[in-house]
C-alpha atoms as a PDB file:
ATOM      1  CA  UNK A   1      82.062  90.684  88.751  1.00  0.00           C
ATOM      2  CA  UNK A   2      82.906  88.746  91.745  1.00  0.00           C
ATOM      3  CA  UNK A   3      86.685  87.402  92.889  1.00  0.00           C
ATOM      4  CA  UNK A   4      87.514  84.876  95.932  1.00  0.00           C
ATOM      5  CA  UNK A   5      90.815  84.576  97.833  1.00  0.00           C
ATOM      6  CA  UNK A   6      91.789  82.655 100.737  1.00  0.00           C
ATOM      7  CA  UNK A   7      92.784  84.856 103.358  1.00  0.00           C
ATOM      8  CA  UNK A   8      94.339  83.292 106.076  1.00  0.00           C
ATOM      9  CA  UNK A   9      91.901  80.440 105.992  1.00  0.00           C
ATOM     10  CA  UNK A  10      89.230  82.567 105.604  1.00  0.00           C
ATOM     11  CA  UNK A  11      87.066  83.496 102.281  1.00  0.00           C
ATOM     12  CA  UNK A  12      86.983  87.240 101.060  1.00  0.00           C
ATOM     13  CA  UNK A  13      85.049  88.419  97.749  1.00  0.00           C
ATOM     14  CA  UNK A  14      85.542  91.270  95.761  1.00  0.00           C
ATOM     15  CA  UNK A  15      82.493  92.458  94.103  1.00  0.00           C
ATOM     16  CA  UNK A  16      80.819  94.833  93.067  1.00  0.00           C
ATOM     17  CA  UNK A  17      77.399  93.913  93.652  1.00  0.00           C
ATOM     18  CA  UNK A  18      75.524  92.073  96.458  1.00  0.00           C
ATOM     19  CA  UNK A  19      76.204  88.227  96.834  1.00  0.00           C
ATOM     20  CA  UNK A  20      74.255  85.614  95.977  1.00  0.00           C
ATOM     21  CA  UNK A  21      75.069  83.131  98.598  1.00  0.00           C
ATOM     22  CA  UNK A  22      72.757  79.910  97.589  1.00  0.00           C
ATOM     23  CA  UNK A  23      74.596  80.039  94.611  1.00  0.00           C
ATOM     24  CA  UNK A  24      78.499  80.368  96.136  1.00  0.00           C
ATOM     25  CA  UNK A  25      78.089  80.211  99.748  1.00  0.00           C
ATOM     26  CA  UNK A  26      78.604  82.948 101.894  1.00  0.00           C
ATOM     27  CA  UNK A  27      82.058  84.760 102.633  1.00  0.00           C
ATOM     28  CA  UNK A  28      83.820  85.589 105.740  1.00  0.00           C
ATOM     29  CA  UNK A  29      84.664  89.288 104.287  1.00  0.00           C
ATOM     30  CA  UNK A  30      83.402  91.221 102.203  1.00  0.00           C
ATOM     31  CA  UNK A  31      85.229  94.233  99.858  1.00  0.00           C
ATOM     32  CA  UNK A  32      82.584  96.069  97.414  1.00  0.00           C
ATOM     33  CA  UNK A  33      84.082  98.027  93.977  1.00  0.00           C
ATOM     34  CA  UNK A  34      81.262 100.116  94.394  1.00  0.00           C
ATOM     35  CA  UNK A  35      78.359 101.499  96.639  1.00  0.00           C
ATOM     36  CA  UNK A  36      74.313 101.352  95.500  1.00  0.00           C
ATOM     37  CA  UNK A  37      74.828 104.289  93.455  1.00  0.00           C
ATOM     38  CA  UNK A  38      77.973 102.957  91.177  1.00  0.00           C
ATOM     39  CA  UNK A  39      80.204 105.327  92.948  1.00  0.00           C
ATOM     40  CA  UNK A  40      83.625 103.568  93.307  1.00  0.00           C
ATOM     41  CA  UNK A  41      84.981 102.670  96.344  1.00  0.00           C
ATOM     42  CA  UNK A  42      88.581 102.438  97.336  1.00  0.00           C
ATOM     43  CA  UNK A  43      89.768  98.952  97.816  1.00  0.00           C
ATOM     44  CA  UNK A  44      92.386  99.661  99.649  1.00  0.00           C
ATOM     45  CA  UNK A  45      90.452 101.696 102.241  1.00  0.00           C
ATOM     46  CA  UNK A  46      88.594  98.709 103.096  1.00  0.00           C
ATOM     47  CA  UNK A  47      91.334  96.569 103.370  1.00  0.00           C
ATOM     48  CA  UNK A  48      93.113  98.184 105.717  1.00  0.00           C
ATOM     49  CA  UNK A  49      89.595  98.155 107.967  1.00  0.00           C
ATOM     50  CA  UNK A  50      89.799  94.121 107.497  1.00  0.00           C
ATOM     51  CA  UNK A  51      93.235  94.245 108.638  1.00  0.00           C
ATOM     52  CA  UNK A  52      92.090  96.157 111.777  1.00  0.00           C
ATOM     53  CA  UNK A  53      88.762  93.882 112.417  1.00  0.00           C
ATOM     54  CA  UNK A  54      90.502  90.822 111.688  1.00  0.00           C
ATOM     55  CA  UNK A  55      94.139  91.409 113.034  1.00  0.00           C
ATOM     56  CA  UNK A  56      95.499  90.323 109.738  1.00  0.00           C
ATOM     57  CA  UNK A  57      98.635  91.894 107.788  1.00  0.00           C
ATOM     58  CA  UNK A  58      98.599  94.089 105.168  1.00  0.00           C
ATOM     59  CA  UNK A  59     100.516  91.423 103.009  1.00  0.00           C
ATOM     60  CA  UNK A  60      98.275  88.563 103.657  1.00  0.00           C
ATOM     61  CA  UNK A  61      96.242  90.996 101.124  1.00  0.00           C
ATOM     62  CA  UNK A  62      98.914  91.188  98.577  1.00  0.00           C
ATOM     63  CA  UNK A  63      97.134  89.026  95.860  1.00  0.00           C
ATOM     64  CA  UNK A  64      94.474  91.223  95.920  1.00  0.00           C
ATOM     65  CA  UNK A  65      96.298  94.799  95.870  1.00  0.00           C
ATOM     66  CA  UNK A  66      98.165  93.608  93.208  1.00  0.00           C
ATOM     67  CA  UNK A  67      95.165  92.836  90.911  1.00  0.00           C
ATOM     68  CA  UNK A  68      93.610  95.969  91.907  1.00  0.00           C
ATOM     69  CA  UNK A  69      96.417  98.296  91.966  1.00  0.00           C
ATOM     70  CA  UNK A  70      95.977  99.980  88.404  1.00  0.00           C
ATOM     71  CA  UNK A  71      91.899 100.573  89.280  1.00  0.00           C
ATOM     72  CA  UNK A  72      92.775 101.566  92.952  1.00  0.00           C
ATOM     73  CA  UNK A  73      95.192 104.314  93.787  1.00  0.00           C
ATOM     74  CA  UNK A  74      94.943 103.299  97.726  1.00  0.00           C
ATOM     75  CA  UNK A  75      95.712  99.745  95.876  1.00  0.00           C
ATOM     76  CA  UNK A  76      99.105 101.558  94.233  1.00  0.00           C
ATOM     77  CA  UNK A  77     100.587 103.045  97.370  1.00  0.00           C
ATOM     78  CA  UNK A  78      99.808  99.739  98.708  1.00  0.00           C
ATOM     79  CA  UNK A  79     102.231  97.909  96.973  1.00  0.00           C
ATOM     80  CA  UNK A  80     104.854 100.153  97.017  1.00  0.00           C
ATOM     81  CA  UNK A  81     104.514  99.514 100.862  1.00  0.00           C
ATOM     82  CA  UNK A  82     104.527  95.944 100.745  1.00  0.00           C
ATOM     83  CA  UNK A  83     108.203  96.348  98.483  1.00  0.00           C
END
């Protein structure tokens, strides 16, 4: 499973395993569901690191927490922020 948004002009994909860039391209961020192992990940964790690295806001990511919020519980408290 892979998802693209336009963030600020740049390309983020959610996945949840490694991309496969000659066939989409490669992405300007990056947000895995899951590690090697299938362990999940929070979402939310590593958004707020691409708000950091990027100097972004945490509701030019609101697309995505809001399509994640019911599998992410960082994702949840998320958008009760962004309300």
């Amino acid at each position: 499973m892979s998802e693209y948004y336009n963030i600020n002009g740049m390309k983020l994909r959610v996945s949840d395993h490694e991309p496969n860039t000659a066939l989409n391209g490669s992405s300007d961020m990056y947000i895995w569901t899951q590690d090697a192992c299938g362990n999940k990940l929070s979402i939310g964790g590593q958004i707020y690191r691409l708000i950091e690295k990027h100097d972004l806001q945490l509701s030019d990511f609101e697309k995505v927490i809001k399509e994640f919020a019911d599998k992410d519980e960082e994702c949840s408290y998320m958008l009760v922020e962004l309300k």
